[in-house]
N, C-alpha and C. Protein backbone atom coordinates (compact mmCIF):
# COMPACT_ATOMS: atom_id res chain seq x y z
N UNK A 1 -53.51 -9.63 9.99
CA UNK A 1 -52.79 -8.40 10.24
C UNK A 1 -53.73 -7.44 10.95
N UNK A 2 -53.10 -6.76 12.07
CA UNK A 2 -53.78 -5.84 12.56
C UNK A 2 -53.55 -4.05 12.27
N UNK A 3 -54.13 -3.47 11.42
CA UNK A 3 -53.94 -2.19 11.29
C UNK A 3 -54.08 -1.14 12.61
N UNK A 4 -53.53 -0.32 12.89
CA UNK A 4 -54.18 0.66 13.78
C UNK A 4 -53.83 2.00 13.57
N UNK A 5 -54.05 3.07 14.37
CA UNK A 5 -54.29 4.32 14.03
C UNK A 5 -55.39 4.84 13.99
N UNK A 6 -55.52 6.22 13.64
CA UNK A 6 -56.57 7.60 13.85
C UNK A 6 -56.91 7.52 14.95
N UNK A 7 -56.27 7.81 15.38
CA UNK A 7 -56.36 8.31 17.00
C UNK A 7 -57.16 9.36 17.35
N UNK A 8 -58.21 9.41 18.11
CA UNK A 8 -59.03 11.24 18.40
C UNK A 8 -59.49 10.53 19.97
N UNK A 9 -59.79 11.69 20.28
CA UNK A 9 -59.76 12.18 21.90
C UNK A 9 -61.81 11.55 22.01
N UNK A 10 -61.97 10.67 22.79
CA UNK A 10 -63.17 10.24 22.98
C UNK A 10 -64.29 10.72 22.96
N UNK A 11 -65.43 10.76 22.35
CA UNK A 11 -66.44 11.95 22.87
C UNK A 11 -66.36 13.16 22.03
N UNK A 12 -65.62 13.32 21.02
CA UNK A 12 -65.70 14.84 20.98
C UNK A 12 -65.90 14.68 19.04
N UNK A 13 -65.44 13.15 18.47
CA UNK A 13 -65.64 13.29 17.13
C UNK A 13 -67.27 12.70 16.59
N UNK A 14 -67.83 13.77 15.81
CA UNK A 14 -68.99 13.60 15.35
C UNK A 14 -69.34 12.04 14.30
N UNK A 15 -68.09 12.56 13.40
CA UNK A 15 -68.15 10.93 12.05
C UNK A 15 -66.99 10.35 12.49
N UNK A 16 -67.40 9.29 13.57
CA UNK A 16 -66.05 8.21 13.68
C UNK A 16 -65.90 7.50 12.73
N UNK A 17 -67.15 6.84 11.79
CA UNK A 17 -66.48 6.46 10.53
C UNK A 17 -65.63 6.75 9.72
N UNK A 18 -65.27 8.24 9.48
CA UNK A 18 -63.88 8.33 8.96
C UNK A 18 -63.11 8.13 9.04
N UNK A 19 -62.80 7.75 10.11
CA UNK A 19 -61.23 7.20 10.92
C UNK A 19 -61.44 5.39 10.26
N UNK A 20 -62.20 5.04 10.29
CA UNK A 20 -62.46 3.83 9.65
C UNK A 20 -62.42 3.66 8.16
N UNK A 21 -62.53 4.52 7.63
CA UNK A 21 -62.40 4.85 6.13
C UNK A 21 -61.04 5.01 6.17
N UNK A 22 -60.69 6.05 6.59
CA UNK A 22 -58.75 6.28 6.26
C UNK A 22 -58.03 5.53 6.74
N UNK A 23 -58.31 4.35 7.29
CA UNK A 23 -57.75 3.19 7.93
C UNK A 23 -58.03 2.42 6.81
N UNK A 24 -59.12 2.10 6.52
CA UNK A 24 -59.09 0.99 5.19
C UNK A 24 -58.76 1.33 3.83
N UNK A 25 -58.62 2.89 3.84
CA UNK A 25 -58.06 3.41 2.26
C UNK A 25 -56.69 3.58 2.41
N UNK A 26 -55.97 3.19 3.51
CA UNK A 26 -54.53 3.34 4.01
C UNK A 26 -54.15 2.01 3.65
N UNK A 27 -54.91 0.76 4.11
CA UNK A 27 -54.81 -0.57 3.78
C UNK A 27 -54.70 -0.64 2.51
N UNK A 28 -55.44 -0.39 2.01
CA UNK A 28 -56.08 -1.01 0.53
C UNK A 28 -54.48 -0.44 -0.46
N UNK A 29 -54.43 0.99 -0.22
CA UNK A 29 -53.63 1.03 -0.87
C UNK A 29 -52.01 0.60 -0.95
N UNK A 30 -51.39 0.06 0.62
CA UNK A 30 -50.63 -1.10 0.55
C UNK A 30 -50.45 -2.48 0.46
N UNK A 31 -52.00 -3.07 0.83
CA UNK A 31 -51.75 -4.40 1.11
C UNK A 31 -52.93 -4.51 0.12
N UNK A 32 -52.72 -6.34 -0.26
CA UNK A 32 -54.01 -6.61 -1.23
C UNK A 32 -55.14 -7.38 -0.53
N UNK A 33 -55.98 -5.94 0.05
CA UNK A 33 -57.35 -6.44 0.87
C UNK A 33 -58.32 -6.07 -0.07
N UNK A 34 -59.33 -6.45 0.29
CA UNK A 34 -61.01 -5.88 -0.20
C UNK A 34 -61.69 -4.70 0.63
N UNK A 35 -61.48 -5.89 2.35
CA UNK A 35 -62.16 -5.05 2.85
C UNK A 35 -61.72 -5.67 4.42
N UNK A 36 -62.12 -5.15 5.33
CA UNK A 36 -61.16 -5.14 7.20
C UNK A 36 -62.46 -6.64 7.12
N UNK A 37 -61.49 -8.21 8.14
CA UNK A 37 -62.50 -8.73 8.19
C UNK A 37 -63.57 -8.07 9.30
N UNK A 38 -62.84 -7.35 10.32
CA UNK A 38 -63.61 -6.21 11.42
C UNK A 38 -63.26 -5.45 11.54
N UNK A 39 -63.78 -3.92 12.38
CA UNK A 39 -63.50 -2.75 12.95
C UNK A 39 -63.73 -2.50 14.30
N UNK A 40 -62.97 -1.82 15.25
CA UNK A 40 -63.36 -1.31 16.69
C UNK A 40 -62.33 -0.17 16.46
N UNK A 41 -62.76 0.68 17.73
CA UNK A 41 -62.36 1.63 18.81
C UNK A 41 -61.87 1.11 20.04
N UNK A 42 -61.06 1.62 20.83
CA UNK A 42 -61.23 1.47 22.17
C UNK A 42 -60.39 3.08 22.62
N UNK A 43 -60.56 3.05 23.98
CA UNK A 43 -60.05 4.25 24.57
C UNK A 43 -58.45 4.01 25.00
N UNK A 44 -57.62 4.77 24.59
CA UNK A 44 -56.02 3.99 25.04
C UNK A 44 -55.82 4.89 26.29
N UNK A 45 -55.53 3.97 27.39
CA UNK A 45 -55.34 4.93 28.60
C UNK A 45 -53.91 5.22 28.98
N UNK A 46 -53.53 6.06 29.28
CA UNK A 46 -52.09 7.37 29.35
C UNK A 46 -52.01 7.50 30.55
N UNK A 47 -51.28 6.49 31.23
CA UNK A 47 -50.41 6.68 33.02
C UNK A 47 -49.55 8.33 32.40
N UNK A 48 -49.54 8.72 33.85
CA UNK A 48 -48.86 10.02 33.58
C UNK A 48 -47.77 9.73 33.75
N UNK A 49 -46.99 8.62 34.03
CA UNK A 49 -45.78 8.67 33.72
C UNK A 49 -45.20 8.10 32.49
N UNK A 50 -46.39 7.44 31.80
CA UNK A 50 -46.09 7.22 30.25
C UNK A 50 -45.70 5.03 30.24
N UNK A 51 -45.59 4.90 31.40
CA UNK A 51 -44.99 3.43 31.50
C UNK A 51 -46.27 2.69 31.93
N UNK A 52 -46.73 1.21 31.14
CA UNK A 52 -47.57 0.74 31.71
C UNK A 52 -47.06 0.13 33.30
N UNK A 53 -48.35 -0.81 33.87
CA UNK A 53 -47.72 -1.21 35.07
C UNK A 53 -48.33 -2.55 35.06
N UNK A 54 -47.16 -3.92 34.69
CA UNK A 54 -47.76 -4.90 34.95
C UNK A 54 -46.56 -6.03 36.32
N UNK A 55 -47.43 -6.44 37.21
CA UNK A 55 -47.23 -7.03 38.38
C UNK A 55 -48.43 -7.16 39.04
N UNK A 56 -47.94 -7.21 40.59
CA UNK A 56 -49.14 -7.55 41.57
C UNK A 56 -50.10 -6.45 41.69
N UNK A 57 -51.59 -6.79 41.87
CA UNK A 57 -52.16 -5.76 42.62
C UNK A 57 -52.04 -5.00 43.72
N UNK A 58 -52.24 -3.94 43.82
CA UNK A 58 -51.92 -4.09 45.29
C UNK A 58 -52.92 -4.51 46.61
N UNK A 59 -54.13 -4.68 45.89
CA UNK A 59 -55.45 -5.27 46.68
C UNK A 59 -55.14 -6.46 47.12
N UNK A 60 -54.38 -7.43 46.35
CA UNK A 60 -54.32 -9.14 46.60
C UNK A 60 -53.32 -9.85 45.82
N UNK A 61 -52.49 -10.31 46.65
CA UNK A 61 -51.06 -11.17 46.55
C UNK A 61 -51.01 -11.70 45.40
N UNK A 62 -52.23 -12.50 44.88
CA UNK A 62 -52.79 -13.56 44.05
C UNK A 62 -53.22 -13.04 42.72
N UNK A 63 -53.34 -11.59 42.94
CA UNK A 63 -53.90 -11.54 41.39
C UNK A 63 -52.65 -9.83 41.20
N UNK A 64 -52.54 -10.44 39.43
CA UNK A 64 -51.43 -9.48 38.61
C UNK A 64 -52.62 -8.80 37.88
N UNK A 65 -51.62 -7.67 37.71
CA UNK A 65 -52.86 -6.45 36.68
C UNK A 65 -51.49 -6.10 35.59
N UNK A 66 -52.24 -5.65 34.28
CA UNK A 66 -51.40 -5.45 33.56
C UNK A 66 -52.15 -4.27 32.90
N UNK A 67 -51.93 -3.48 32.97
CA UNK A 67 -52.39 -2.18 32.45
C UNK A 67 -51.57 -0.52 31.86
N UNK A 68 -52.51 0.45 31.32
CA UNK A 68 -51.22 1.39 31.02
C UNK A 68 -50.71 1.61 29.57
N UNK A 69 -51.32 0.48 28.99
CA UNK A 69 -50.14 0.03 27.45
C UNK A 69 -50.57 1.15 26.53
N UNK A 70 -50.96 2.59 26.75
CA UNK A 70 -51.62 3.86 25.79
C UNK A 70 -51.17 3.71 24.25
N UNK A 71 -51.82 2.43 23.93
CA UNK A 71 -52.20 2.07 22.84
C UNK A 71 -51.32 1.41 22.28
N UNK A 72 -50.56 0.79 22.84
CA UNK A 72 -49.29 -0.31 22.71
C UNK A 72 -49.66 -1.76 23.02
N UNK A 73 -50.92 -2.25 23.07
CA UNK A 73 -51.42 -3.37 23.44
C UNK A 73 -50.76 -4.66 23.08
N UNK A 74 -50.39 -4.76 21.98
CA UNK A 74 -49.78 -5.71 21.40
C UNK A 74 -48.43 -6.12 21.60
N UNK A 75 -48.07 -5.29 22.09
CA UNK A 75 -46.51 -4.95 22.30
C UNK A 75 -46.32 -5.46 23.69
N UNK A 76 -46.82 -4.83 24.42
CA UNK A 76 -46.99 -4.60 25.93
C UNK A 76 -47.66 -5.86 26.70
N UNK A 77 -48.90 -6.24 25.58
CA UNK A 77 -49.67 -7.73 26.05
C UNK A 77 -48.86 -8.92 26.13
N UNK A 78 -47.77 -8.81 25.22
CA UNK A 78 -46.72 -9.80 24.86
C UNK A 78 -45.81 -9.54 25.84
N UNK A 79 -45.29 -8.60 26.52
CA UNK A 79 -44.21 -8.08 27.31
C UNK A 79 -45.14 -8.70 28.39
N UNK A 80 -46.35 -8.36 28.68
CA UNK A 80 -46.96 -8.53 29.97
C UNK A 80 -47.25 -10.34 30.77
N UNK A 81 -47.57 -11.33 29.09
CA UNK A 81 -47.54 -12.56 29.39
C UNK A 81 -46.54 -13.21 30.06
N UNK A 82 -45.01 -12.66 29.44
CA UNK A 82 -43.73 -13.03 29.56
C UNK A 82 -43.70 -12.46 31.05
N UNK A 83 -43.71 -11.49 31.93
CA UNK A 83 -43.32 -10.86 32.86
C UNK A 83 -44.60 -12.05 33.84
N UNK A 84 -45.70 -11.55 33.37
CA UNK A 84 -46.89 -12.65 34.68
C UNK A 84 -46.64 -14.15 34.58
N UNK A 85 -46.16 -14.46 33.48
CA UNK A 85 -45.74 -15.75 33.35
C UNK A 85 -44.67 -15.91 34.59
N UNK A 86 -43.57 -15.45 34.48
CA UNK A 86 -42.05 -15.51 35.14
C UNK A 86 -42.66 -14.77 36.65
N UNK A 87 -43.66 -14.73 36.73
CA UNK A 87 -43.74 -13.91 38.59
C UNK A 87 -44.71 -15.56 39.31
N UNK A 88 -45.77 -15.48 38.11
CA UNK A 88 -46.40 -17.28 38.87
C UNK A 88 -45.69 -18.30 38.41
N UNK A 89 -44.35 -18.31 38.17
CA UNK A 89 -43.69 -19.58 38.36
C UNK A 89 -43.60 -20.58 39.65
N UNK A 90 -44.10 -19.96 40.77
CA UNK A 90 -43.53 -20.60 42.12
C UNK A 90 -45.07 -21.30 42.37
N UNK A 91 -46.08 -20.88 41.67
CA UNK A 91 -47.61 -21.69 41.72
C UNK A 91 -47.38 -23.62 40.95
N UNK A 92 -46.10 -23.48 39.81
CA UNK A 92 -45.68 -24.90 39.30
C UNK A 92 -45.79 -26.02 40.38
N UNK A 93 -46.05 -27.16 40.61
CA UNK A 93 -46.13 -27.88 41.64
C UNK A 93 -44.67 -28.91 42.03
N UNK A 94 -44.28 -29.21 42.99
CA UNK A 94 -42.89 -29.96 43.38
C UNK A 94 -42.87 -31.05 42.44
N UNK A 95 -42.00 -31.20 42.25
CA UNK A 95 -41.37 -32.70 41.38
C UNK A 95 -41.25 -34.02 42.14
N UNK A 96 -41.31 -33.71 42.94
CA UNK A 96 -41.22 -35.31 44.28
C UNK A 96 -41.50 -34.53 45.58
N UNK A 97 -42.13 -35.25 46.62
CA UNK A 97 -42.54 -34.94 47.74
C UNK A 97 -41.63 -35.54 48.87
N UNK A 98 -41.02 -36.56 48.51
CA UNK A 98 -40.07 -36.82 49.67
C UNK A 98 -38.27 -36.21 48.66
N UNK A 99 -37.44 -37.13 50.07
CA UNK A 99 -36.01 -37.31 49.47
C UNK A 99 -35.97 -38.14 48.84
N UNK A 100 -36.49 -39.61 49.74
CA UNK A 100 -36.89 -40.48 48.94
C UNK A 100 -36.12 -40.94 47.65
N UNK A 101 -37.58 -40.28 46.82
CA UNK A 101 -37.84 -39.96 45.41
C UNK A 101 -36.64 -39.66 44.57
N UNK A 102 -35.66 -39.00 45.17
CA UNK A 102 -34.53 -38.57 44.42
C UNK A 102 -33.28 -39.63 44.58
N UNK A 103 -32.87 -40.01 43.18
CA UNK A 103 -32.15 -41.54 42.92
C UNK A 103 -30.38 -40.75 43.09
N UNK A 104 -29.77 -41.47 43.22
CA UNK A 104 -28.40 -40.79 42.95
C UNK A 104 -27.80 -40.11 41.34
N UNK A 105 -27.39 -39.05 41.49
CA UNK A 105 -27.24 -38.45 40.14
C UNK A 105 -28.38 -38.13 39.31
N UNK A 106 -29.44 -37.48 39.99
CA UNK A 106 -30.89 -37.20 39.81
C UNK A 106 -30.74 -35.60 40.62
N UNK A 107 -31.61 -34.62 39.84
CA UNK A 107 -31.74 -33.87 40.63
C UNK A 107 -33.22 -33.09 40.96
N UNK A 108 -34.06 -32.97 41.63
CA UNK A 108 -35.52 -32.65 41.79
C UNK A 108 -35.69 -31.32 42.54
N UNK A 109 -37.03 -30.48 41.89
CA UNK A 109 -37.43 -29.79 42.88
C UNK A 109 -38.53 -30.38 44.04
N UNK A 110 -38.34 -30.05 45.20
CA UNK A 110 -39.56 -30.68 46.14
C UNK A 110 -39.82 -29.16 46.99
N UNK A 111 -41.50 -29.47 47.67
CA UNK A 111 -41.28 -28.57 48.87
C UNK A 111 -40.83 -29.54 50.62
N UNK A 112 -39.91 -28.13 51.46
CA UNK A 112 -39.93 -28.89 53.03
C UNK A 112 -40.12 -27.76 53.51
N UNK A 113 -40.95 -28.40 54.71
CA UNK A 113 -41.14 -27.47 55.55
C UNK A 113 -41.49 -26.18 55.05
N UNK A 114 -42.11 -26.19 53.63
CA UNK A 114 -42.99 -25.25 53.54
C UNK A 114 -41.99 -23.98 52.46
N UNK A 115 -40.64 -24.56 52.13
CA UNK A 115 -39.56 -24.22 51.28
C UNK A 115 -39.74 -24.72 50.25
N UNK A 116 -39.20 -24.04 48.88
CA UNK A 116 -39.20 -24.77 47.52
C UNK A 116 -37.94 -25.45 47.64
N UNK A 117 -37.03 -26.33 47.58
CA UNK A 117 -35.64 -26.57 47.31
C UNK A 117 -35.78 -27.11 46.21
N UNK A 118 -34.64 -27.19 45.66
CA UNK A 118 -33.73 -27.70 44.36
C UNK A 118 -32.84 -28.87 45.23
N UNK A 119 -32.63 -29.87 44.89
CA UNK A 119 -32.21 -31.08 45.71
C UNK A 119 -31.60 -31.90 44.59
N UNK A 120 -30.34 -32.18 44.84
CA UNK A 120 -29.13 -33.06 44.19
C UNK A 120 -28.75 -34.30 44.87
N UNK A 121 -29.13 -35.66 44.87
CA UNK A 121 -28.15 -36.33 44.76
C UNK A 121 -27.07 -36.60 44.50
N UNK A 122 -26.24 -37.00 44.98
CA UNK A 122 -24.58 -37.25 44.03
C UNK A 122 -24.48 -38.67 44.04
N UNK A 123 -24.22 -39.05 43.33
CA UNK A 123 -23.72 -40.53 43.54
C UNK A 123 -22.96 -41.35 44.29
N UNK A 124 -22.51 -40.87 45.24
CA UNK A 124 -22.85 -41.52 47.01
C UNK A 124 -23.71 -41.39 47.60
N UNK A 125 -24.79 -40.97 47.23
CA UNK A 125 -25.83 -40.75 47.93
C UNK A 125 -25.87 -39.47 49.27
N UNK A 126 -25.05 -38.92 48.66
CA UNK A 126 -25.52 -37.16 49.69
C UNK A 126 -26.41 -36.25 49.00
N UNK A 127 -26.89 -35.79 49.60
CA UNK A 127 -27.54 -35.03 49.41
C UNK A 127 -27.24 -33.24 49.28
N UNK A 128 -27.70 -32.45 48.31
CA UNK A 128 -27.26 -31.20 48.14
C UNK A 128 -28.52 -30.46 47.65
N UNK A 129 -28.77 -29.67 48.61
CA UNK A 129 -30.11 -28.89 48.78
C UNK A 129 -30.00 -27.73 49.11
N UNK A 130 -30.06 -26.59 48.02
CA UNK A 130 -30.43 -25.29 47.87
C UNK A 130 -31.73 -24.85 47.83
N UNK A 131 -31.99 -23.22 48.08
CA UNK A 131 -33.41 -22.79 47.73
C UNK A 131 -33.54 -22.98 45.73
N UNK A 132 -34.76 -23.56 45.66
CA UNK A 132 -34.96 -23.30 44.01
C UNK A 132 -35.16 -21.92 43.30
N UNK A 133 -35.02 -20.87 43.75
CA UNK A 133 -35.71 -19.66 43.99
C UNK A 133 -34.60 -19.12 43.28
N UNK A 134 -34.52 -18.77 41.89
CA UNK A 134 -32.86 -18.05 41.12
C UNK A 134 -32.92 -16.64 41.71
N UNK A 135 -31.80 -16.36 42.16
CA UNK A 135 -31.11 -15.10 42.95
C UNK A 135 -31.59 -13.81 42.04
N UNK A 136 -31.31 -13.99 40.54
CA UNK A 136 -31.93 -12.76 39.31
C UNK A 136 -33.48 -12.25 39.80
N UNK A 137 -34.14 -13.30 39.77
CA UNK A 137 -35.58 -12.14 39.65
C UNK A 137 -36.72 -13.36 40.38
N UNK A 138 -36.40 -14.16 40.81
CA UNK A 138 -36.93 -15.35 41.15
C UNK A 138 -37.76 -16.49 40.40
N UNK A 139 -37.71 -16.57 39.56
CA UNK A 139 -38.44 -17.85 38.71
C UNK A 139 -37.32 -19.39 39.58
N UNK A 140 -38.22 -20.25 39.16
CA UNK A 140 -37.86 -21.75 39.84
C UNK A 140 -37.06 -22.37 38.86
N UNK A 141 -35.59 -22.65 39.53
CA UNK A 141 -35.13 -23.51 38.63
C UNK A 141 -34.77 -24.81 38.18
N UNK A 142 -35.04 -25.45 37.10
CA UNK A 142 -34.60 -26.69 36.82
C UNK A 142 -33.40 -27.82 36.64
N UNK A 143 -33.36 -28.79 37.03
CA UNK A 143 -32.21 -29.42 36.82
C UNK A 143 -31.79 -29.47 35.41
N UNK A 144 -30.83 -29.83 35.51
CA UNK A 144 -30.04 -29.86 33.75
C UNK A 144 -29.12 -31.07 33.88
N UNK A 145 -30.05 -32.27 33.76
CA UNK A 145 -29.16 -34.16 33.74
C UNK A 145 -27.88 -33.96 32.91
N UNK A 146 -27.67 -33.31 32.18
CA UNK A 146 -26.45 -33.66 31.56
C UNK A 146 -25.06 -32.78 31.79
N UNK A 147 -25.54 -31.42 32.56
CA UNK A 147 -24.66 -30.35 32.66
C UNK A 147 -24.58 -30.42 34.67
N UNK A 148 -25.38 -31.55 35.38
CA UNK A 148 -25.47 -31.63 36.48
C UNK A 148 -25.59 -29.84 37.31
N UNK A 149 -26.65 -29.27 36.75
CA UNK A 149 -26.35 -27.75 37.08
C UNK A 149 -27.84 -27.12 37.36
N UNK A 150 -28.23 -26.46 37.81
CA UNK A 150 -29.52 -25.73 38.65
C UNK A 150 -29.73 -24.41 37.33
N UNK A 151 -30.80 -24.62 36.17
CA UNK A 151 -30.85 -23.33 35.33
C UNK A 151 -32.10 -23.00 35.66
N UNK A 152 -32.08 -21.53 35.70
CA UNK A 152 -33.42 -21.02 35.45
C UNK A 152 -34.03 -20.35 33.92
N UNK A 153 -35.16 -21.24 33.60
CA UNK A 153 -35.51 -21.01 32.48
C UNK A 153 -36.28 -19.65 32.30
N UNK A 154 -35.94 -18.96 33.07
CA UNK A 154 -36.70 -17.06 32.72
C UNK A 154 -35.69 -16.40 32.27
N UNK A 155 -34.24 -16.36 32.57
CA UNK A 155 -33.52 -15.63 32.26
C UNK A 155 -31.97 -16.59 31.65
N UNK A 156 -31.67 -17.65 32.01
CA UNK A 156 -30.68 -18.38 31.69
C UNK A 156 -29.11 -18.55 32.34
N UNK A 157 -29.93 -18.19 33.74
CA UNK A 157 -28.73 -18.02 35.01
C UNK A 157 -28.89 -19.57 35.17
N UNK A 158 -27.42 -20.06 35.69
CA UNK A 158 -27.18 -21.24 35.78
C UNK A 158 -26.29 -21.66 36.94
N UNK A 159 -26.36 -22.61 37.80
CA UNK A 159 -25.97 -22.52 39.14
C UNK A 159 -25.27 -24.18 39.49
N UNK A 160 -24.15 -24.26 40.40
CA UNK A 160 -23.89 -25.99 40.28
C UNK A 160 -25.01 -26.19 41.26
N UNK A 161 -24.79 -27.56 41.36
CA UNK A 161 -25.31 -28.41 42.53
C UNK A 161 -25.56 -27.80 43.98
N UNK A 162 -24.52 -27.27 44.33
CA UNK A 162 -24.27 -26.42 45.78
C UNK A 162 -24.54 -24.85 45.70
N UNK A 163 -25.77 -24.60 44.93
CA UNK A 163 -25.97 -23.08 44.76
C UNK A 163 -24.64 -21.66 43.95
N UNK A 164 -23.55 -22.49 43.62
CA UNK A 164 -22.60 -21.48 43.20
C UNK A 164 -23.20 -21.26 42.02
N UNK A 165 -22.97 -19.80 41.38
CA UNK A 165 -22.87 -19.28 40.28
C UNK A 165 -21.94 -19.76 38.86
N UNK A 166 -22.89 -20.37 38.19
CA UNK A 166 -21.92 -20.52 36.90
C UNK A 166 -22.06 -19.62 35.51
N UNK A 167 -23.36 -19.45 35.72
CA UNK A 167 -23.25 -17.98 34.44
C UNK A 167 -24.80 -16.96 34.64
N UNK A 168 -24.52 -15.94 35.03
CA UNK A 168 -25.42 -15.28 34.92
C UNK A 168 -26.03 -15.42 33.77
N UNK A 169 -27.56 -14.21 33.95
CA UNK A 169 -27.34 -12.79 35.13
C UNK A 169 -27.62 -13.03 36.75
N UNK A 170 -27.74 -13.79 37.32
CA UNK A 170 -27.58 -14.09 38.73
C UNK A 170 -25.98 -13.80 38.86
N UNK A 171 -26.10 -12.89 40.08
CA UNK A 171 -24.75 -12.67 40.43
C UNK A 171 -24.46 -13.20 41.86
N UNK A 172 -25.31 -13.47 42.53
CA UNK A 172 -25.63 -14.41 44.23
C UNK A 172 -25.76 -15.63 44.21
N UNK A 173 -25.54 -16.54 44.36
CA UNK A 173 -25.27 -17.76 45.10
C UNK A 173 -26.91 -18.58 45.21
N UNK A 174 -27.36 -19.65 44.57
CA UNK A 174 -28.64 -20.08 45.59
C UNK A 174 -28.30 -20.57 47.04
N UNK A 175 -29.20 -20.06 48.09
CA UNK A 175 -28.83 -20.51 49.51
C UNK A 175 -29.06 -21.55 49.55
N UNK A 176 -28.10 -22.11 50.11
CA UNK A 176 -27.92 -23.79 50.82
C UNK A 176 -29.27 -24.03 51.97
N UNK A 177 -29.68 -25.18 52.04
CA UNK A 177 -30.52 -25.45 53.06
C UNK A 177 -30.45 -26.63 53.60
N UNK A 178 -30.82 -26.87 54.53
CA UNK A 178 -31.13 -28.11 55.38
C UNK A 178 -32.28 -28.56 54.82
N UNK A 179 -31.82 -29.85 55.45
CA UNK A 179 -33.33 -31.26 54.87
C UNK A 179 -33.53 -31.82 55.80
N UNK A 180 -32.87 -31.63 57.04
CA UNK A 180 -32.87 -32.36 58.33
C UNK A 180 -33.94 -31.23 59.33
C-alpha cells in the first residue's frame, strides 16, 4: 500500500520529518503496520492548466512524454501506460509479408508499399484489403476467425471484411485499398 500526503511547498519547511511522522501516525492508526517499509518526497509539478500532458514530444516523432500528473502519479501513470501503449501500436510488426501467406477464410495484417493493411481472404480466393488503421483513434486492428470481422483491441470498434462499420466507437469506414 502506498500512503501519501503532507504536502508543503519545497524549500521552505525546516522539520520535513514531520510530515513523515503524521503520515505514519495516520497509518498506524488505520491499518495494522509497525512501521513504512520506506519514505520519500518528491516535488509534484502543477501545469497551469491543471491537466497532465501525455503523447508525443514535440522534439521527436519517436519518443512520448508523460508528464504534469501534480501529484496524481499513480492514477495518471496508469492512464499514461494505457494511452502510450494505444499510440505505439503501429511499431507491432506485420503478420505475413506477402498475399501469399493469406489462406482462404484467413484474415492477416501485412505491410505494401509501405501501408499497414488488414487483408481478407474469402473463400474464393479474393481478396479484401483495407487500411488496418481503426478510424476511432488509430490503434491496429485484428482479425476475429470466428466473427470474420476487423476489431480493434484499444477501444472495441469492430469493422466487416470490406472496412464497413459494425459497432463502434468508430463511426468511419476503414479505407479500402489496392494490392495491385
Amino acid at each position: 500500500m502506498i500512503i501519501g500526503g503532507e504536502d508543503h511547498k519545497t524549500g521552505t519547511e525546516t522539520d520535513t520529518e514531520q510530515h513523515f511522522s503524521a503520515l505514519h501516525d495516520w497509518t498506524r492508526t488505520r491499518l495494522p503496520v509497525s512501521a513504512p517499509a520506506f519514505s520519500w518526497s518528491a516535488q509534484v509539478e502543477e501545469p497551469i492548466d491543471g491537466l497532465p500532458y501525455i503523447g508525443r514530444s514535440s522534439a521527436s516523432e519517436n519518443v512520448y512524454v508523460a508528464t504534469g500528473f501534480s501529484g496524481n502519479g499513480i492514477t495518471f501513470g496508469t492512464l499514461a501506460a494505457q494511452i502510450v501503449t494505444d499510440l505505439s501500436d503501429h511499431v507491432r510488426p506485420a503478420e505475413v509479408c506477402s498475399l501469399d501467406e493469406i489462406a482462404p477464410g484467413e484474415g492477416k495484417t501485412m505491410r505494401l508499399h509501405g501501408r499497414r493493411l488488414a487483408v481478407y481472404r474469402d473463400e474464393q480466393g479474393a481478396v479484401h484489403a483495407v487500411s488496418s488503421v481503426c478510424t476511432h483513434l488509430g490503434c491496429v486492428v485484428k482479425f476475429h476467425p470466428s466473427e470474420k470481422s476487423w476489431d480493434c483491441p484499444c477501444h472495441g470498434s469492430r469493422f466487416d471484411v470490406d472496412g464497413g462499420v459494425l459497432d463502434g466507437p468508430a463511426t468511419r469506414p476503414l479505407s479500402k485499398v489496392s494490392t495491385s
